[in-house]
N, C-alpha and C. Protein backbone atom coordinates (compact mmCIF):
# COMPACT_ATOMS: atom_id res chain seq x y z
N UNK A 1 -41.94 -3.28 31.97
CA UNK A 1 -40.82 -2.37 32.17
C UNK A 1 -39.68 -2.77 31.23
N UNK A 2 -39.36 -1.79 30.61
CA UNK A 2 -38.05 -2.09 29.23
C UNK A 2 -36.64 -2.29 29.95
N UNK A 3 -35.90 -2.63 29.75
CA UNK A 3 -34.53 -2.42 30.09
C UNK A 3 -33.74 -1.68 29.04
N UNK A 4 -32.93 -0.67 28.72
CA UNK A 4 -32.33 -0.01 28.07
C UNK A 4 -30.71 -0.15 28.37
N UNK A 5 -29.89 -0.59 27.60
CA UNK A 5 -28.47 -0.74 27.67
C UNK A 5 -27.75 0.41 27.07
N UNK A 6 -27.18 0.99 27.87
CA UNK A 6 -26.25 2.29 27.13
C UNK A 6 -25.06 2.36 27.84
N UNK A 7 -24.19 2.79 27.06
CA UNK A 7 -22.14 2.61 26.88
C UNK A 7 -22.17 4.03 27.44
N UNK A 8 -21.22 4.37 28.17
CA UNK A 8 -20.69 5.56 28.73
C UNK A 8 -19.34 5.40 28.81
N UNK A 9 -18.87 6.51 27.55
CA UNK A 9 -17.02 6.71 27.16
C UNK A 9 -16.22 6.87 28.54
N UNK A 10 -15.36 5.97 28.66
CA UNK A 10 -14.07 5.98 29.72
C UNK A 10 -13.74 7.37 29.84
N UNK A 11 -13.53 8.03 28.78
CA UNK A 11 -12.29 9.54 28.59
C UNK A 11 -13.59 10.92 28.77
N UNK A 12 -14.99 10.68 28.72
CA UNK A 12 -16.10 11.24 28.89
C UNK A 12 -16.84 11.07 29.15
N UNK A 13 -16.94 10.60 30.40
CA UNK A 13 -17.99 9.66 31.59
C UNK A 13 -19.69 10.34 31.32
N UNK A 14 -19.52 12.16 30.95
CA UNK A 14 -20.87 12.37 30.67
C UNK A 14 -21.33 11.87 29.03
N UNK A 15 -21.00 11.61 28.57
CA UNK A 15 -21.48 10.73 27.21
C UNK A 15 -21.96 9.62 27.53
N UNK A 16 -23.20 9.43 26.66
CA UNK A 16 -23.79 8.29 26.91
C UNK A 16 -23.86 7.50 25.43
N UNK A 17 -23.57 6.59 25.31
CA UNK A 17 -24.11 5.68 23.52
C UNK A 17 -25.04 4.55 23.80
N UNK A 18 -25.60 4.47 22.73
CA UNK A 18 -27.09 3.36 22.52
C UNK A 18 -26.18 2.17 21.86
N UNK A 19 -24.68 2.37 21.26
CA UNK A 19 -23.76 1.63 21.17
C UNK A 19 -22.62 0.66 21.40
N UNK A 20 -21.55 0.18 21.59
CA UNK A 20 -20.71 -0.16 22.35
C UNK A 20 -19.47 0.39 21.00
N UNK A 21 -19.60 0.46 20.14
CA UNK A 21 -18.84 0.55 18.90
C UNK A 21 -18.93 2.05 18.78
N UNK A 22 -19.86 2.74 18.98
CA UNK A 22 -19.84 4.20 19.03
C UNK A 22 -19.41 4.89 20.21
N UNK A 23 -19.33 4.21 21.22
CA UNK A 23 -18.66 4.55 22.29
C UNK A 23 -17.13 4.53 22.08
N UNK A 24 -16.63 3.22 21.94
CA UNK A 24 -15.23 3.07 21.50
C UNK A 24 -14.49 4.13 20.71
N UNK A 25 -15.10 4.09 19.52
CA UNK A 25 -14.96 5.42 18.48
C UNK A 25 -14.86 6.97 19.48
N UNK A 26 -15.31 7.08 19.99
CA UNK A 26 -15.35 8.41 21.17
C UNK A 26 -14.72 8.38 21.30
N UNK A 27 -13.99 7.66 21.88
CA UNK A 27 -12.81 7.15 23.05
C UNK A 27 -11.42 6.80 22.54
N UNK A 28 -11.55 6.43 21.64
CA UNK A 28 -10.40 6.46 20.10
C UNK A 28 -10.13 7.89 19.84
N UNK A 29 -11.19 8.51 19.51
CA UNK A 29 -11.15 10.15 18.77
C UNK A 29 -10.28 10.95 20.29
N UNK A 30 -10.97 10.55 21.14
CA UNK A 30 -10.60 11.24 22.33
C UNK A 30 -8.96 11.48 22.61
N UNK A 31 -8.59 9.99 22.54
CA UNK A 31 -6.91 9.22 23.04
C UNK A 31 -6.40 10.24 21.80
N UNK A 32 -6.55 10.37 20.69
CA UNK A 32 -5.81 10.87 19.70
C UNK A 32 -6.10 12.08 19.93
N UNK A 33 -6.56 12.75 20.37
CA UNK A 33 -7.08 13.98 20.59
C UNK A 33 -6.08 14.70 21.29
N UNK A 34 -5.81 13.82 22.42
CA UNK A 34 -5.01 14.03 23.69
C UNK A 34 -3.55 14.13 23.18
N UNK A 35 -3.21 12.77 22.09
CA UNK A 35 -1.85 12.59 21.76
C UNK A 35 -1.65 14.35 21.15
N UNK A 36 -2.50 14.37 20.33
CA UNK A 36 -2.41 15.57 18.98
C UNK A 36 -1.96 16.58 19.78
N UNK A 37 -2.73 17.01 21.29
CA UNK A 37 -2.32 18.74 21.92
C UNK A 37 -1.28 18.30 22.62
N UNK A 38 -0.56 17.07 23.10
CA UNK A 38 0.77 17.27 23.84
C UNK A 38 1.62 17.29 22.78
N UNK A 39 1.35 16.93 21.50
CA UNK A 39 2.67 17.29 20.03
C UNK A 39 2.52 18.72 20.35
N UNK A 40 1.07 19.34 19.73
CA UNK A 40 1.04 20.42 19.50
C UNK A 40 1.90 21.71 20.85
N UNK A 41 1.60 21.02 22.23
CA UNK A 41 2.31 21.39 23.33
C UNK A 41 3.99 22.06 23.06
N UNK A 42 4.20 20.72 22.60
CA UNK A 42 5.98 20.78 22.62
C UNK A 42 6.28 21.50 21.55
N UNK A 43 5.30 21.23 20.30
CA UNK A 43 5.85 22.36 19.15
C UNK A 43 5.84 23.63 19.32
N UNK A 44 4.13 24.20 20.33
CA UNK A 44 4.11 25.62 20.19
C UNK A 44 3.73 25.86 22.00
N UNK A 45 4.35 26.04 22.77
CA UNK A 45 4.47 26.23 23.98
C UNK A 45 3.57 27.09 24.39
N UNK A 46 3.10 28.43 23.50
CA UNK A 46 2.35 29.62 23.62
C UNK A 46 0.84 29.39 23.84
N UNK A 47 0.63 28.25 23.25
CA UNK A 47 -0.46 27.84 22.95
C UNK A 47 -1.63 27.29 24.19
N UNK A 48 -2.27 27.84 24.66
CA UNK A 48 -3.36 27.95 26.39
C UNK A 48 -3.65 26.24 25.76
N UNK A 49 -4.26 25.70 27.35
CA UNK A 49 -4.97 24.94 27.30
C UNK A 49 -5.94 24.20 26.97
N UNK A 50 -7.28 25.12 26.68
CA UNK A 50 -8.11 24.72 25.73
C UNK A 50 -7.84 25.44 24.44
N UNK A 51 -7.35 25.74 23.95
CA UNK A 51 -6.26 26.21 23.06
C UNK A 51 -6.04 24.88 21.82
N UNK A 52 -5.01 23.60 22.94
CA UNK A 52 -4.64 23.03 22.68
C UNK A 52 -5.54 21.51 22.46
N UNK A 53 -6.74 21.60 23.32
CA UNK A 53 -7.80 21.03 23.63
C UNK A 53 -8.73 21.00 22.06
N UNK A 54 -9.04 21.87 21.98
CA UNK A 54 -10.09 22.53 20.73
C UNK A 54 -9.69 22.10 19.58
N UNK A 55 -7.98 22.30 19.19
CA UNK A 55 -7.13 21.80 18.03
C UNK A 55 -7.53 20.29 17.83
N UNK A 56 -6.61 19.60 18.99
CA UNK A 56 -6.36 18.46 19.17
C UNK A 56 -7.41 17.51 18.77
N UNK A 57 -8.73 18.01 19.13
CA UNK A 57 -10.30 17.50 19.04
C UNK A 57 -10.66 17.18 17.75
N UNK A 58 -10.39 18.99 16.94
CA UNK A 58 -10.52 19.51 15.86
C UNK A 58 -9.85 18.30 14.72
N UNK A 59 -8.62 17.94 15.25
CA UNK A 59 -7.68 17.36 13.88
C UNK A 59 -8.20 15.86 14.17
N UNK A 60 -8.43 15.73 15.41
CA UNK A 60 -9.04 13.71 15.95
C UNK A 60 -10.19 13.75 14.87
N UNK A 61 -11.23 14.76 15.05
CA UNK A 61 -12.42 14.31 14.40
C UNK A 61 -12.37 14.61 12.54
N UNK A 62 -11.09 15.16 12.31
CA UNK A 62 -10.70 15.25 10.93
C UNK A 62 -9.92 14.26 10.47
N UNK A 63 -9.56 13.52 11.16
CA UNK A 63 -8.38 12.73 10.78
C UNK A 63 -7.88 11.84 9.45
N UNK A 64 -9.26 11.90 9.15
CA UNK A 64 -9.32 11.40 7.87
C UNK A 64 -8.60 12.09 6.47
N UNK A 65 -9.11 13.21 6.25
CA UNK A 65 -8.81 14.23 5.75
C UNK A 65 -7.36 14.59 6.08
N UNK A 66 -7.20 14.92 7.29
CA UNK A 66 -5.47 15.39 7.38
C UNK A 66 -4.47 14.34 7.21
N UNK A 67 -5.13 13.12 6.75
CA UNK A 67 -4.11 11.71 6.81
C UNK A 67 -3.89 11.82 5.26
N UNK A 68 -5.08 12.00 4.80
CA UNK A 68 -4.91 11.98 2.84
C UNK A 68 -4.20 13.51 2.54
N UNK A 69 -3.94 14.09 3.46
CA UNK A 69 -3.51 15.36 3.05
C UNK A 69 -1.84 15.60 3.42
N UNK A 70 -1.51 14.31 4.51
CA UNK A 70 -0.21 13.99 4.63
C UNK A 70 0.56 13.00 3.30
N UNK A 71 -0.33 12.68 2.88
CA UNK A 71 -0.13 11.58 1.87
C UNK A 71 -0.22 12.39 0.48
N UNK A 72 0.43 13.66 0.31
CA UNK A 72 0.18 13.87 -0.96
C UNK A 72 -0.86 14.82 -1.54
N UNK A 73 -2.03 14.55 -0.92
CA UNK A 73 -3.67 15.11 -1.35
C UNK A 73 -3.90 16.23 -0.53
N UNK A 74 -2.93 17.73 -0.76
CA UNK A 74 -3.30 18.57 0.51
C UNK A 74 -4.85 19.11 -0.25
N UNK A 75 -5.58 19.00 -1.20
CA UNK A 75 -7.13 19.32 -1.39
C UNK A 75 -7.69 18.61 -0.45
N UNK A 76 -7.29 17.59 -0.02
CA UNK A 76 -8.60 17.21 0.67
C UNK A 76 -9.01 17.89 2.28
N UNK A 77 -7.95 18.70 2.51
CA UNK A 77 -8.54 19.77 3.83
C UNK A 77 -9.38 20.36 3.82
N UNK A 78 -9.44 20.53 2.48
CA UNK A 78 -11.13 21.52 1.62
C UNK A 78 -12.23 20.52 1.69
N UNK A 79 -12.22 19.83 1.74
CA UNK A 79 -13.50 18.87 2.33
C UNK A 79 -13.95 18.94 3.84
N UNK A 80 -12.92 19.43 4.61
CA UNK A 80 -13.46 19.64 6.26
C UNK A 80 -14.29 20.66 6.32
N UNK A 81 -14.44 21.95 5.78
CA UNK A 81 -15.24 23.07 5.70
C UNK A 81 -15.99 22.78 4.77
N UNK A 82 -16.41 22.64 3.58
CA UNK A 82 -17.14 21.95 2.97
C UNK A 82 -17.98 21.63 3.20
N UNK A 83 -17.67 20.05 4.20
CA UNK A 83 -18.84 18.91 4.58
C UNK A 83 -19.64 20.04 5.96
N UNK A 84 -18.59 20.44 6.61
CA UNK A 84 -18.95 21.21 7.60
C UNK A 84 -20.39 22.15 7.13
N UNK A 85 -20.19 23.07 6.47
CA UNK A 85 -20.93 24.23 5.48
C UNK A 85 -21.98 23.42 4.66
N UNK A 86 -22.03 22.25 4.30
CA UNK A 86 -23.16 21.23 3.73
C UNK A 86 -24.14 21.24 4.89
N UNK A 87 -23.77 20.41 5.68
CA UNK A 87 -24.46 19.84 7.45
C UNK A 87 -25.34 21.08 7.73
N UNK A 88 -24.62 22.56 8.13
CA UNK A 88 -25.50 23.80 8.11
C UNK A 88 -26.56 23.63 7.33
């Protein structure tokens, strides 16, 4: 009989990882996720719940890209659709 060890994210209890480092990363993306729709909250009030949810997710799992694009490099937002449209 095997024993199998798997990580389940704090912020998404149904996620499971074969990781402990890929879990974390979840859970990182997640916290920033959260920070991103209560900015987005206070900036645009209009804005529904998963609304703000979907964004927030959206810019966590981009973050890369929208950080080099704060810094000067707004091309590199064109790499989020891109890589996206590659993966397809």
């Amino acid at each position: 009989m095997a024993v199998e060890v798997v990580y389940r994210s704090s912020r998404d209890p149904e996620r499971l990882f074969m990781d402990k480092a890929e879990a974390d990363r979840h859970d990182k993306m997640l916290e920033l996720a959260e920070s991103l729709a209560d900015v987005l909250q206070k900036a645009v009030p209009s804005l529904k719940e998963d609304q703000l949810e979907e964004i927030g997710i959206f810019m966590a799992k981009n973050r890369d890209a929208f950080a080099r694009a704060f810094k000067n490099q707004p091309d590199a937002l064109n790499e989020i659709f891109s890589e996206a449209a590659a993966e397809e």
